[in-house]
PDB file of N, CA and C in Angstrom:
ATOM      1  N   UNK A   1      -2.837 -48.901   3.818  1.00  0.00           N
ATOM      2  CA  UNK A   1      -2.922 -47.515   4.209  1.00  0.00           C
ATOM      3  C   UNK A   1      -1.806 -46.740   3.512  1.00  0.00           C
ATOM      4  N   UNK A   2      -2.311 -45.520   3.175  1.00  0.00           N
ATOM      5  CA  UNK A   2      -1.473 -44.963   2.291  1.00  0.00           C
ATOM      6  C   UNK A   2      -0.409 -43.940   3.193  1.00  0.00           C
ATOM      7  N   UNK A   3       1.074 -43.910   2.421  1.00  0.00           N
ATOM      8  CA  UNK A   3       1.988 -43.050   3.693  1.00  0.00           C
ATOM      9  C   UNK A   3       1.437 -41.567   3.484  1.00  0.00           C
ATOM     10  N   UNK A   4       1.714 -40.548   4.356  1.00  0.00           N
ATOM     11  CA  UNK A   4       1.110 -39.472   4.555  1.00  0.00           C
ATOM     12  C   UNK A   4       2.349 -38.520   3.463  1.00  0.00           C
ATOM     13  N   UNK A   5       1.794 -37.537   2.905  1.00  0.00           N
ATOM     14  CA  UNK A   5       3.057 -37.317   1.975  1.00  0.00           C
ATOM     15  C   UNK A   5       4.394 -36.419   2.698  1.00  0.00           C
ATOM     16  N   UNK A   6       4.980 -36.183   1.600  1.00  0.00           N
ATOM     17  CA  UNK A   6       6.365 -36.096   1.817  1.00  0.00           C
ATOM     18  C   UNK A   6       6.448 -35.412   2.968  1.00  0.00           C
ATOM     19  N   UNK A   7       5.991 -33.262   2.515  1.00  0.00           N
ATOM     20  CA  UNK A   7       5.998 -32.688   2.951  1.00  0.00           C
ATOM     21  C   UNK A   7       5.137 -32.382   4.240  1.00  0.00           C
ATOM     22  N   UNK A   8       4.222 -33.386   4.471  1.00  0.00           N
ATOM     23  CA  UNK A   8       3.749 -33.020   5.688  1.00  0.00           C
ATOM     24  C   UNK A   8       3.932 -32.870   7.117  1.00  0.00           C
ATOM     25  N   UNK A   9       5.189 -32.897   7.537  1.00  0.00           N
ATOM     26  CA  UNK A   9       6.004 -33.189   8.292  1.00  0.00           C
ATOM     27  C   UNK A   9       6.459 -30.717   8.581  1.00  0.00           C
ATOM     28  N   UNK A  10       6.127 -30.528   6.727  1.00  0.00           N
ATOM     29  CA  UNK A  10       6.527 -29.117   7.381  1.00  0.00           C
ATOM     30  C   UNK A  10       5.357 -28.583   7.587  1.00  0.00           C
ATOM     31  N   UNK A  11       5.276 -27.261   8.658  1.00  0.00           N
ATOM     32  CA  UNK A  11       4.305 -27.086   8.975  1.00  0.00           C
ATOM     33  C   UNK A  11       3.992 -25.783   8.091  1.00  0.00           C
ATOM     34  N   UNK A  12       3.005 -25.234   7.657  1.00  0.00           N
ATOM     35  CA  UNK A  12       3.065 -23.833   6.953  1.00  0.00           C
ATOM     36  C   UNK A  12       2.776 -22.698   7.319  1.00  0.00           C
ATOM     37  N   UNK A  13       3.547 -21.726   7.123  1.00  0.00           N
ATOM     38  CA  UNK A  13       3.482 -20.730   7.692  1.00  0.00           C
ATOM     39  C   UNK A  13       2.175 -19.987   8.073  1.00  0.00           C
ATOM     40  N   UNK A  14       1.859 -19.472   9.766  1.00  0.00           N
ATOM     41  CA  UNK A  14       0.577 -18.616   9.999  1.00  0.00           C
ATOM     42  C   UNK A  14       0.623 -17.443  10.056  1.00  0.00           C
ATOM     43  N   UNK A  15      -0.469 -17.241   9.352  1.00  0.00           N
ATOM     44  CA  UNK A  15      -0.532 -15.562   9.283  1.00  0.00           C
ATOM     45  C   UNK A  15      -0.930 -14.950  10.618  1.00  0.00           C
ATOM     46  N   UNK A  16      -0.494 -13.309  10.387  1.00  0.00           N
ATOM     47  CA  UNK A  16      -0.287 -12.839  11.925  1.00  0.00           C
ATOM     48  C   UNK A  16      -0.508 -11.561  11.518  1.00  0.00           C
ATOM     49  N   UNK A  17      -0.909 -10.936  12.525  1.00  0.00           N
ATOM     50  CA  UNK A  17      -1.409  -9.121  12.368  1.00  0.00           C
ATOM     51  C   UNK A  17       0.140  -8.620  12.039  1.00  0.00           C
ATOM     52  N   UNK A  18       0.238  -7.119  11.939  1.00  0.00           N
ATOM     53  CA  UNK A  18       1.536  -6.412  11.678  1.00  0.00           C
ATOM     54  C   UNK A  18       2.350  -6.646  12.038  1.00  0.00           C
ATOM     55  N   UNK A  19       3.789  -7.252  12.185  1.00  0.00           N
ATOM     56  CA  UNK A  19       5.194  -7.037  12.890  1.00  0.00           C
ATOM     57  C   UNK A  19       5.535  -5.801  13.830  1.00  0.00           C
ATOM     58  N   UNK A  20       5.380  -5.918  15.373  1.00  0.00           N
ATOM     59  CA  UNK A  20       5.874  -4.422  15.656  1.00  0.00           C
ATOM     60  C   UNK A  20       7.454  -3.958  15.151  1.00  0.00           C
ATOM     61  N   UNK A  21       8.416  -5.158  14.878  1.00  0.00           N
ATOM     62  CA  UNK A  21       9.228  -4.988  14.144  1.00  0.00           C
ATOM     63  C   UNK A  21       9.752  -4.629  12.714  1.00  0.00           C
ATOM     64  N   UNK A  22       8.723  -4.662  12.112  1.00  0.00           N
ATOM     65  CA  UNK A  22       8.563  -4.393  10.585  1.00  0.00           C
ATOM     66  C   UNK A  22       9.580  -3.318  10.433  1.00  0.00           C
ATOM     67  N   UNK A  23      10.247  -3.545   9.605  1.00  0.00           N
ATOM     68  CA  UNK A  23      11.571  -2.240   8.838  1.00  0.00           C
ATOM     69  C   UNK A  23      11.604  -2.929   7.746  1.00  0.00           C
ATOM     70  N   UNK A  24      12.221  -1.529   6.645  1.00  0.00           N
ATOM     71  CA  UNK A  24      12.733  -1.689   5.397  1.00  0.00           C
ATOM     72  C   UNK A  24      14.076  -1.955   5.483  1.00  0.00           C
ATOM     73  N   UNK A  25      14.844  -3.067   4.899  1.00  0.00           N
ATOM     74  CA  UNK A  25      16.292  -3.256   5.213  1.00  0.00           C
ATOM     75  C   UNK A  25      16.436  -2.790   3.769  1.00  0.00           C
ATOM     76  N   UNK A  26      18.082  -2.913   3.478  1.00  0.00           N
ATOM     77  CA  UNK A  26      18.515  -2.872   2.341  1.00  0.00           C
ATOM     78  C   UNK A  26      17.849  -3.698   1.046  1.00  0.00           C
ATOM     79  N   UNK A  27      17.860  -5.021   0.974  1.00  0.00           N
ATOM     80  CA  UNK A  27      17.419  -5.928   0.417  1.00  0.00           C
ATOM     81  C   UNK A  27      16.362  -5.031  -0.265  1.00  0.00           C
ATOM     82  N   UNK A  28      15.327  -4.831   0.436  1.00  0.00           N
ATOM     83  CA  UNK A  28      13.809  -4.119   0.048  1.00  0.00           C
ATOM     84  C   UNK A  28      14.001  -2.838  -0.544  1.00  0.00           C
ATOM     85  N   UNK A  29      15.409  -1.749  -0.514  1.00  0.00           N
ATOM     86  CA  UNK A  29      15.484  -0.959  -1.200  1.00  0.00           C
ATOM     87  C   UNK A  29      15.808  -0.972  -2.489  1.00  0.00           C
ATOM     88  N   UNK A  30      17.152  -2.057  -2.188  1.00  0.00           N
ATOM     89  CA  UNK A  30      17.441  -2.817  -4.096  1.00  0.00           C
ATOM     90  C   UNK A  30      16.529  -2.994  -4.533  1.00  0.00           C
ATOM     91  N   UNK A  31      15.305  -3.695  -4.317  1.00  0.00           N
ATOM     92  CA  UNK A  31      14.334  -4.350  -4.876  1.00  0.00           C
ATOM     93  C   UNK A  31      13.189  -2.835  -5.980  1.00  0.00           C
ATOM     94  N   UNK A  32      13.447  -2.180  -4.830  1.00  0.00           N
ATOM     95  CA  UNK A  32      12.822  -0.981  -5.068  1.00  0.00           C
ATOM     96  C   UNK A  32      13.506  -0.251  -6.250  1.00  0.00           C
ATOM     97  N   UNK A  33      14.810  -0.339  -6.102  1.00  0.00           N
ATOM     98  CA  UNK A  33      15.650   0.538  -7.277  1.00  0.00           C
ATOM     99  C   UNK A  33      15.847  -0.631  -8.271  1.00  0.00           C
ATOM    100  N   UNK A  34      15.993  -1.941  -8.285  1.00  0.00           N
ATOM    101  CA  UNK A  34      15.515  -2.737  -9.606  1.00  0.00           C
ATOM    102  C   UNK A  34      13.946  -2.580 -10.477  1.00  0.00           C
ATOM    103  N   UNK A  35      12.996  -2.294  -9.449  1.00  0.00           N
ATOM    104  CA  UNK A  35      11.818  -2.242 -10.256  1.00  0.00           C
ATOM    105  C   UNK A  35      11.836  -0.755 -10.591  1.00  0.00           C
ATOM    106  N   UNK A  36      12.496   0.213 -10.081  1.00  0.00           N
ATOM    107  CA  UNK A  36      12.246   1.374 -10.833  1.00  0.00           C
ATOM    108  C   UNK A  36      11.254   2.372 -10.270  1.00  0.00           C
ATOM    109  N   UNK A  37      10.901   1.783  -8.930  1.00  0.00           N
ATOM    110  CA  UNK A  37       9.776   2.618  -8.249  1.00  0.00           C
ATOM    111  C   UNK A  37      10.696   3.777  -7.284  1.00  0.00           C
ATOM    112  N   UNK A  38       9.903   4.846  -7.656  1.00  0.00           N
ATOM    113  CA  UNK A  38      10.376   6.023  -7.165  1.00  0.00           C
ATOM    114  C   UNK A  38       9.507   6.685  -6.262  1.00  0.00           C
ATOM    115  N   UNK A  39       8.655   6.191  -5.602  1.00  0.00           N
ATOM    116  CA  UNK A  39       7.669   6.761  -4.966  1.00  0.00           C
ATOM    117  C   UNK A  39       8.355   6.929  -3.082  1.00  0.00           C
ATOM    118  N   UNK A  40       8.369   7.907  -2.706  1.00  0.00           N
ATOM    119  CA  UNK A  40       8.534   7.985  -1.218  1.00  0.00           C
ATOM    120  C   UNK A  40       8.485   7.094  -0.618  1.00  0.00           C
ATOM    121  N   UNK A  41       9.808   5.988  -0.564  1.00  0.00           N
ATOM    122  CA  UNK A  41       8.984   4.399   0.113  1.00  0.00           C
ATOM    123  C   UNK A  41       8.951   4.614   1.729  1.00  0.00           C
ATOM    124  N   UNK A  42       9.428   5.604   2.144  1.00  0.00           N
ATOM    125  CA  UNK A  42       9.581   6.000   3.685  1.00  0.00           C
ATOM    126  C   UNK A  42       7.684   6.252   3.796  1.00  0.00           C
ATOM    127  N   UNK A  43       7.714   7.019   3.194  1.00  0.00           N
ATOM    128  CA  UNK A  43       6.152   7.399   3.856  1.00  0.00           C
ATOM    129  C   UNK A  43       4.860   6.634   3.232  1.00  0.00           C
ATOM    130  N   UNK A  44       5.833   5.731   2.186  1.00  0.00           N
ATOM    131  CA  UNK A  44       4.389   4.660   1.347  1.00  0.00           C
ATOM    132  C   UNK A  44       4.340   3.714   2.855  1.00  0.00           C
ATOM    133  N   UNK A  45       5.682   3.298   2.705  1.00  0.00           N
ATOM    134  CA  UNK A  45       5.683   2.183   4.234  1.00  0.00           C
ATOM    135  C   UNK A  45       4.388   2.915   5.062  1.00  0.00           C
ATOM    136  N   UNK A  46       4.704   4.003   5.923  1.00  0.00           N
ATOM    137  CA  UNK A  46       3.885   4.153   6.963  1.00  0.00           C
ATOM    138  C   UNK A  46       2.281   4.102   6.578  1.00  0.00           C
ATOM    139  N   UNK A  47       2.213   4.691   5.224  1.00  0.00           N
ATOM    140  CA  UNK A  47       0.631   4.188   5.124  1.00  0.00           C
ATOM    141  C   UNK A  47       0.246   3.068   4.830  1.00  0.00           C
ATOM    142  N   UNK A  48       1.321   1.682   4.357  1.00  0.00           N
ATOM    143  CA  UNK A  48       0.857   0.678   4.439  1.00  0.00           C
ATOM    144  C   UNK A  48       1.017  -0.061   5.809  1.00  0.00           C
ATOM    145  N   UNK A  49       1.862   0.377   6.796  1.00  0.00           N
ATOM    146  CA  UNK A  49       1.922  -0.077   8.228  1.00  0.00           C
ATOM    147  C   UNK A  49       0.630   0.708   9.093  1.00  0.00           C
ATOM    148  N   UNK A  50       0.071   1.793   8.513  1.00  0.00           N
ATOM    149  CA  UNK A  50      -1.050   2.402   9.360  1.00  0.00           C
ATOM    150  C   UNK A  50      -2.443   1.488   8.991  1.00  0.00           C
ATOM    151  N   UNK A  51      -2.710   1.553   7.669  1.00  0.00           N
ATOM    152  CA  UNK A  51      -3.811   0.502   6.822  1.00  0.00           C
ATOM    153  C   UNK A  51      -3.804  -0.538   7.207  1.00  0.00           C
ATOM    154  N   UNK A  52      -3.000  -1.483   7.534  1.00  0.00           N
ATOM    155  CA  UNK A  52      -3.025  -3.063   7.742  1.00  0.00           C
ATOM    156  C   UNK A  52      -2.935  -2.770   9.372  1.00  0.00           C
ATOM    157  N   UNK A  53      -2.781  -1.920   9.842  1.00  0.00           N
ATOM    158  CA  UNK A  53      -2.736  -2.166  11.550  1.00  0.00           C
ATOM    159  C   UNK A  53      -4.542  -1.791  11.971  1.00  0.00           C
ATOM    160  N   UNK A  54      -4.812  -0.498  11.223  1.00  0.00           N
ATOM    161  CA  UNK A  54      -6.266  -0.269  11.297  1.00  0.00           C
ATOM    162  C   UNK A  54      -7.187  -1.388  10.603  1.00  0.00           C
ATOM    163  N   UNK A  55      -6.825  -1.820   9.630  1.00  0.00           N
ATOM    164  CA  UNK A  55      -7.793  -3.184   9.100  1.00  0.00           C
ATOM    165  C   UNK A  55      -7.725  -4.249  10.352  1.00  0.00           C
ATOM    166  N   UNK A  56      -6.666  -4.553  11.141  1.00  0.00           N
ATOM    167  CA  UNK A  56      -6.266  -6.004  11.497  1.00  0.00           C
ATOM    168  C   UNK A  56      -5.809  -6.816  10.536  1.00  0.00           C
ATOM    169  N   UNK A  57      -5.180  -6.665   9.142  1.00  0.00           N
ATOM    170  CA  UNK A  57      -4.301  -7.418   8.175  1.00  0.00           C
ATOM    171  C   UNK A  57      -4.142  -8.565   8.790  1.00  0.00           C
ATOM    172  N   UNK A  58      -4.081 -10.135   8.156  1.00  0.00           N
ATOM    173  CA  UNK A  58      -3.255 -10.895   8.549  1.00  0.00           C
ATOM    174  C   UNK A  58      -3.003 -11.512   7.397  1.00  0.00           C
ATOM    175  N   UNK A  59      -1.500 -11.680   6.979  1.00  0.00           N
ATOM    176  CA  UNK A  59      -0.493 -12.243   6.597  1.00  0.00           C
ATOM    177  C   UNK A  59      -0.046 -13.004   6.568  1.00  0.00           C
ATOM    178  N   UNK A  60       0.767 -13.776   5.721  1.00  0.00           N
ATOM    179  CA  UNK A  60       1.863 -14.368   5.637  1.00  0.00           C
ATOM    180  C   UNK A  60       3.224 -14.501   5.762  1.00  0.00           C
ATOM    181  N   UNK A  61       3.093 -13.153   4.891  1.00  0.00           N
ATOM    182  CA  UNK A  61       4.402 -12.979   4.734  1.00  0.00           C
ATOM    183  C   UNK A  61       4.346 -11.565   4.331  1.00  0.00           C
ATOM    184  N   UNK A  62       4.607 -10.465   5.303  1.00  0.00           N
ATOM    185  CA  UNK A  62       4.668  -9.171   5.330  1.00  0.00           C
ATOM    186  C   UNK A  62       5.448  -8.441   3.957  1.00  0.00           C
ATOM    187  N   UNK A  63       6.805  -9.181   4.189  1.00  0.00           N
ATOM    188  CA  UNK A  63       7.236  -8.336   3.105  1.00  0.00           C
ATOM    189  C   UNK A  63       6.815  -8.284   2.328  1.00  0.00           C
ATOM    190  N   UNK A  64       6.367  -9.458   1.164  1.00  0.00           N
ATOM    191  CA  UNK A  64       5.417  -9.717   0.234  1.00  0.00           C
ATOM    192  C   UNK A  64       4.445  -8.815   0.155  1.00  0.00           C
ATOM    193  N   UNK A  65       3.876  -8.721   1.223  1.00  0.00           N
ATOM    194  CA  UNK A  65       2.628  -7.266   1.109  1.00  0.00           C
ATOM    195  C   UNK A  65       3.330  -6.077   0.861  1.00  0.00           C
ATOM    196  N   UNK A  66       4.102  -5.773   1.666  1.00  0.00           N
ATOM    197  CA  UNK A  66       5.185  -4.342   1.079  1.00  0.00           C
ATOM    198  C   UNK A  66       5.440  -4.212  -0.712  1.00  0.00           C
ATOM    199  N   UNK A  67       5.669  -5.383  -0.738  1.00  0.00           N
ATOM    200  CA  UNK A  67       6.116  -5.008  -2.148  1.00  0.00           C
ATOM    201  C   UNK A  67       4.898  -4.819  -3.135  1.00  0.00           C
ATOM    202  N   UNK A  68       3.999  -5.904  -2.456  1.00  0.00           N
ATOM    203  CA  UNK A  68       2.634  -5.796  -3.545  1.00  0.00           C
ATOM    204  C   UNK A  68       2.422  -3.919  -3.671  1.00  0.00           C
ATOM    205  N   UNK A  69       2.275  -3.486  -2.208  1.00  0.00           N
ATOM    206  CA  UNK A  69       1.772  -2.229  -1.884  1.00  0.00           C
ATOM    207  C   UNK A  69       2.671  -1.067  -2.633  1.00  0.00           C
ATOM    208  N   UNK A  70       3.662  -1.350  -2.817  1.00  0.00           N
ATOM    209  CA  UNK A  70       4.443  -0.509  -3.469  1.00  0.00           C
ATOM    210  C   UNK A  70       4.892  -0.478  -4.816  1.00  0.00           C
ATOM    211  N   UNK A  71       4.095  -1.819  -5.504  1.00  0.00           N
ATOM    212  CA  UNK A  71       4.004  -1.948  -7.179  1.00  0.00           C
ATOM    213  C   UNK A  71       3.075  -1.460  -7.377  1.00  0.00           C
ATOM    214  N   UNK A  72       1.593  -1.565  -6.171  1.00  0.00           N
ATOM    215  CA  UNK A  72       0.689  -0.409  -6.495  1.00  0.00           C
ATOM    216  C   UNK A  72       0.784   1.219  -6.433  1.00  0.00           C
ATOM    217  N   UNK A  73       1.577   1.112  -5.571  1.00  0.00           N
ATOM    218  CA  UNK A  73       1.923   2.529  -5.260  1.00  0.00           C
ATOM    219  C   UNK A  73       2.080   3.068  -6.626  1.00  0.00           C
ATOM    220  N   UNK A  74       2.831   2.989  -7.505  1.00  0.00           N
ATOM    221  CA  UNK A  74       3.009   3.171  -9.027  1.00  0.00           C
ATOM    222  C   UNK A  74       1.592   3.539  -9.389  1.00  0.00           C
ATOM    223  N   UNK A  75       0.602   3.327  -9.906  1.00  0.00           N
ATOM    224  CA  UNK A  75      -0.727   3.185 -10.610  1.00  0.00           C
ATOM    225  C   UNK A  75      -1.572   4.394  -9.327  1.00  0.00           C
ATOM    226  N   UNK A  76      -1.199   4.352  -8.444  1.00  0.00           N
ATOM    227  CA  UNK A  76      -2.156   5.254  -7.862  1.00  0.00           C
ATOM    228  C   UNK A  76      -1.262   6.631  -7.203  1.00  0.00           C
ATOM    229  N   UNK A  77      -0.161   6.675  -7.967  1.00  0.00           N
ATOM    230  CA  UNK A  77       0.509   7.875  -7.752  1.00  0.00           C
ATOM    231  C   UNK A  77       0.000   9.068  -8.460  1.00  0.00           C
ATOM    232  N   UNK A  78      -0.232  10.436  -7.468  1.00  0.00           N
ATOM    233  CA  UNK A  78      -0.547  11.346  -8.265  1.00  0.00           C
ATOM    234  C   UNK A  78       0.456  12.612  -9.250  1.00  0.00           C
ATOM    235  N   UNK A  79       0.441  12.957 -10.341  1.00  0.00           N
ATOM    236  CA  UNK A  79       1.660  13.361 -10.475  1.00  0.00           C
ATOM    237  C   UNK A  79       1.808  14.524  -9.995  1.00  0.00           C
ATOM    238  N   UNK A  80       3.023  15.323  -9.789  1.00  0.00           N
ATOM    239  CA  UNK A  80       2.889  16.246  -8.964  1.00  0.00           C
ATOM    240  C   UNK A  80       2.314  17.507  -9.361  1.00  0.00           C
ATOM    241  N   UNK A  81       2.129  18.080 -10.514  1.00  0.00           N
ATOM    242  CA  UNK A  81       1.126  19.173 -11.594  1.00  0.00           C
ATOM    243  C   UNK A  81      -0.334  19.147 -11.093  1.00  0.00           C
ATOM    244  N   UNK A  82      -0.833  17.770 -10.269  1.00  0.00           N
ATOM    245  CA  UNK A  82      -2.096  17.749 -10.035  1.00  0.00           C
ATOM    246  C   UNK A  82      -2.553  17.627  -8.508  1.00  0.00           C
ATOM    247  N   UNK A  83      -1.286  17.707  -7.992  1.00  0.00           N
ATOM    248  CA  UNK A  83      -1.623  17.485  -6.743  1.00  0.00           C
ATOM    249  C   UNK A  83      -2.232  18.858  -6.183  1.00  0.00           C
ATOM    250  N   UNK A  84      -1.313  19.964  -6.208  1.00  0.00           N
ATOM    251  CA  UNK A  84      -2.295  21.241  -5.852  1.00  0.00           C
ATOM    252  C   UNK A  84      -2.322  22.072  -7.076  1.00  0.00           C
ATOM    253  N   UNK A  85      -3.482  21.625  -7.744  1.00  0.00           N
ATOM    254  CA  UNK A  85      -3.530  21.951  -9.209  1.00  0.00           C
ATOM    255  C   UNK A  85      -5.035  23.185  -8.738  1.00  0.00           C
ATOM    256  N   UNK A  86      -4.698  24.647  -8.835  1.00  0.00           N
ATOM    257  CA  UNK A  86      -5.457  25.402  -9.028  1.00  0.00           C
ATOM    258  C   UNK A  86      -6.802  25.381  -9.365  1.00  0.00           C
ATOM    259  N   UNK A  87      -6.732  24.399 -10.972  1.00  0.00           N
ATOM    260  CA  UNK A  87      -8.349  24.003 -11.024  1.00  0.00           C
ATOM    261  C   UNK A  87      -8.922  22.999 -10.915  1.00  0.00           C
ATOM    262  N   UNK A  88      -8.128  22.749  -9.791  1.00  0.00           N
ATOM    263  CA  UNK A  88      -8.771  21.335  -9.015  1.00  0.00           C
ATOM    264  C   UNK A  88      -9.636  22.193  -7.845  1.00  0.00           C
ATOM    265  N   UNK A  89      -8.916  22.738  -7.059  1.00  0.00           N
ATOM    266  CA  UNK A  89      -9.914  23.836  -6.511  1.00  0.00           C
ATOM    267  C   UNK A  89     -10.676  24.662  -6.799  1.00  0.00           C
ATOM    268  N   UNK A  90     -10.954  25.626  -8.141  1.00  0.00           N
ATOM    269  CA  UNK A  90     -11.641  25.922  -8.749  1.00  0.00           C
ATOM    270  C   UNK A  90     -12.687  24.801  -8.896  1.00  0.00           C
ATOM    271  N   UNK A  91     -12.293  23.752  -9.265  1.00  0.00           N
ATOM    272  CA  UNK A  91     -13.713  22.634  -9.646  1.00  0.00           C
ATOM    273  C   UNK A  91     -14.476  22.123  -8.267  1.00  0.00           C
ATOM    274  N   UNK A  92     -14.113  22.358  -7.177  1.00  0.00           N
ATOM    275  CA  UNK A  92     -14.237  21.922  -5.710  1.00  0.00           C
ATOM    276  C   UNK A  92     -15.161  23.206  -5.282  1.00  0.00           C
ATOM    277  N   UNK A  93     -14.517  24.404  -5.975  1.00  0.00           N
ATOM    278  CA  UNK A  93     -15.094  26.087  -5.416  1.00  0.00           C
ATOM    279  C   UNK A  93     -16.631  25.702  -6.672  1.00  0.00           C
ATOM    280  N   UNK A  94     -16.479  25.445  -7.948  1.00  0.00           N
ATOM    281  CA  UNK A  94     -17.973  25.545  -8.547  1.00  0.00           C
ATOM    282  C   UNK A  94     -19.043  24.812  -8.331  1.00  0.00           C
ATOM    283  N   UNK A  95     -18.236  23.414  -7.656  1.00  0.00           N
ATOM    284  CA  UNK A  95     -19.304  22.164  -7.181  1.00  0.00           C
ATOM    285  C   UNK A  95     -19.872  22.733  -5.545  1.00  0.00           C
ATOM    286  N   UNK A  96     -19.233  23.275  -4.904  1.00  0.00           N
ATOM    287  CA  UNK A  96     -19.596  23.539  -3.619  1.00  0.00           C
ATOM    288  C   UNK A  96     -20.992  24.993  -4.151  1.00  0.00           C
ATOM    289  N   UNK A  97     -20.862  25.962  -4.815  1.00  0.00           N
ATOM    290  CA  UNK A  97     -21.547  26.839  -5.907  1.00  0.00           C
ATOM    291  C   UNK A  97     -22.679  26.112  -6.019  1.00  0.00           C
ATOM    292  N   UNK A  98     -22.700  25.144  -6.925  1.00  0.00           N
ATOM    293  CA  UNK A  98     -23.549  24.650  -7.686  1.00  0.00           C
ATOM    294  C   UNK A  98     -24.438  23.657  -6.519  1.00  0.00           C
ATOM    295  N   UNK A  99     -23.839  23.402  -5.526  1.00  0.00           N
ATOM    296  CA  UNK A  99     -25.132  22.833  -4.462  1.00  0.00           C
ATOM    297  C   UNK A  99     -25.695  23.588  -3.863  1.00  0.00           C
ATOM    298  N   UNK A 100     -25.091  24.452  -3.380  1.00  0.00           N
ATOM    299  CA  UNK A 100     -25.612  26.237  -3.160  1.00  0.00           C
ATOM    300  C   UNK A 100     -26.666  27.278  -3.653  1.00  0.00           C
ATOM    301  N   UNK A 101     -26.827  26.987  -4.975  1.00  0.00           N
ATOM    302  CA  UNK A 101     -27.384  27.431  -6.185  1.00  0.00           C
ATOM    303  C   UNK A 101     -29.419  26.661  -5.386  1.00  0.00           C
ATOM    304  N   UNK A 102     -29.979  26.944  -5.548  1.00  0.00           N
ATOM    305  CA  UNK A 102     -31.064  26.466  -5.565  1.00  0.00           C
ATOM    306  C   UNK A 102     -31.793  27.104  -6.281  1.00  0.00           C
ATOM    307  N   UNK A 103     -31.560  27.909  -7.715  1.00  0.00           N
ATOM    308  CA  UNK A 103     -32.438  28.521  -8.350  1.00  0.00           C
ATOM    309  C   UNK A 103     -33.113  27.249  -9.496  1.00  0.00           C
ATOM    310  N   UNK A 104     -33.037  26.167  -8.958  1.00  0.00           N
ATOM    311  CA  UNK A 104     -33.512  25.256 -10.220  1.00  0.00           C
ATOM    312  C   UNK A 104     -35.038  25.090  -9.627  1.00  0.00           C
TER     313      UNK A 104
END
């Protein structure tokens, strides 16, 4: 009979819905100012603590998700020229028009 291996003795970590404890410590801000991300991490946090509480998320390892969520945060940031960009509403005012329109 073969011995059971080394590590089986540790048990591995279970995943679990949100931390009601969840905070950003220091650690997680360095991390933030080494990668260079500049995005509002105060209010990225809360929409990734609102998203994973409304999904039921379960985890491993929370922080790990923080950080994933906030390397994305990068790629789906809007820049700020477009956020209330005039003819973005203009294009919202001709599409709302153009369903309106029934002369076809």
């Amino acid at each position: 009979m073969s011995s059971p291996p080394a590590n089986a003795s540790t048990k591995t970590k279970q995943s679990c819905v949100f931390p009601k404890d969840f905070a950003v410590d220091q650690t997680m801000v360095n991390w933030l100012n080494e990668k260079g991300i500049t995005a509002p991490w105060q209010l990225e946090t809360e929409k990734f603590a609102n998203h994973h509480i409304a999904k039921g998320s379960l985890f491993k390892d929370w922080r790990a998700a923080w950080r994933t969520w906030m390397l994305n945060s990068i790629k789906y940031q809007v820049p700020a020229q477009q956020q209330h960009s005039p003819n973005g509403r203009q294009a919202v005012s001709d599409a709302i028009n153009d369903i309106q329109n029934t002369d076809w």
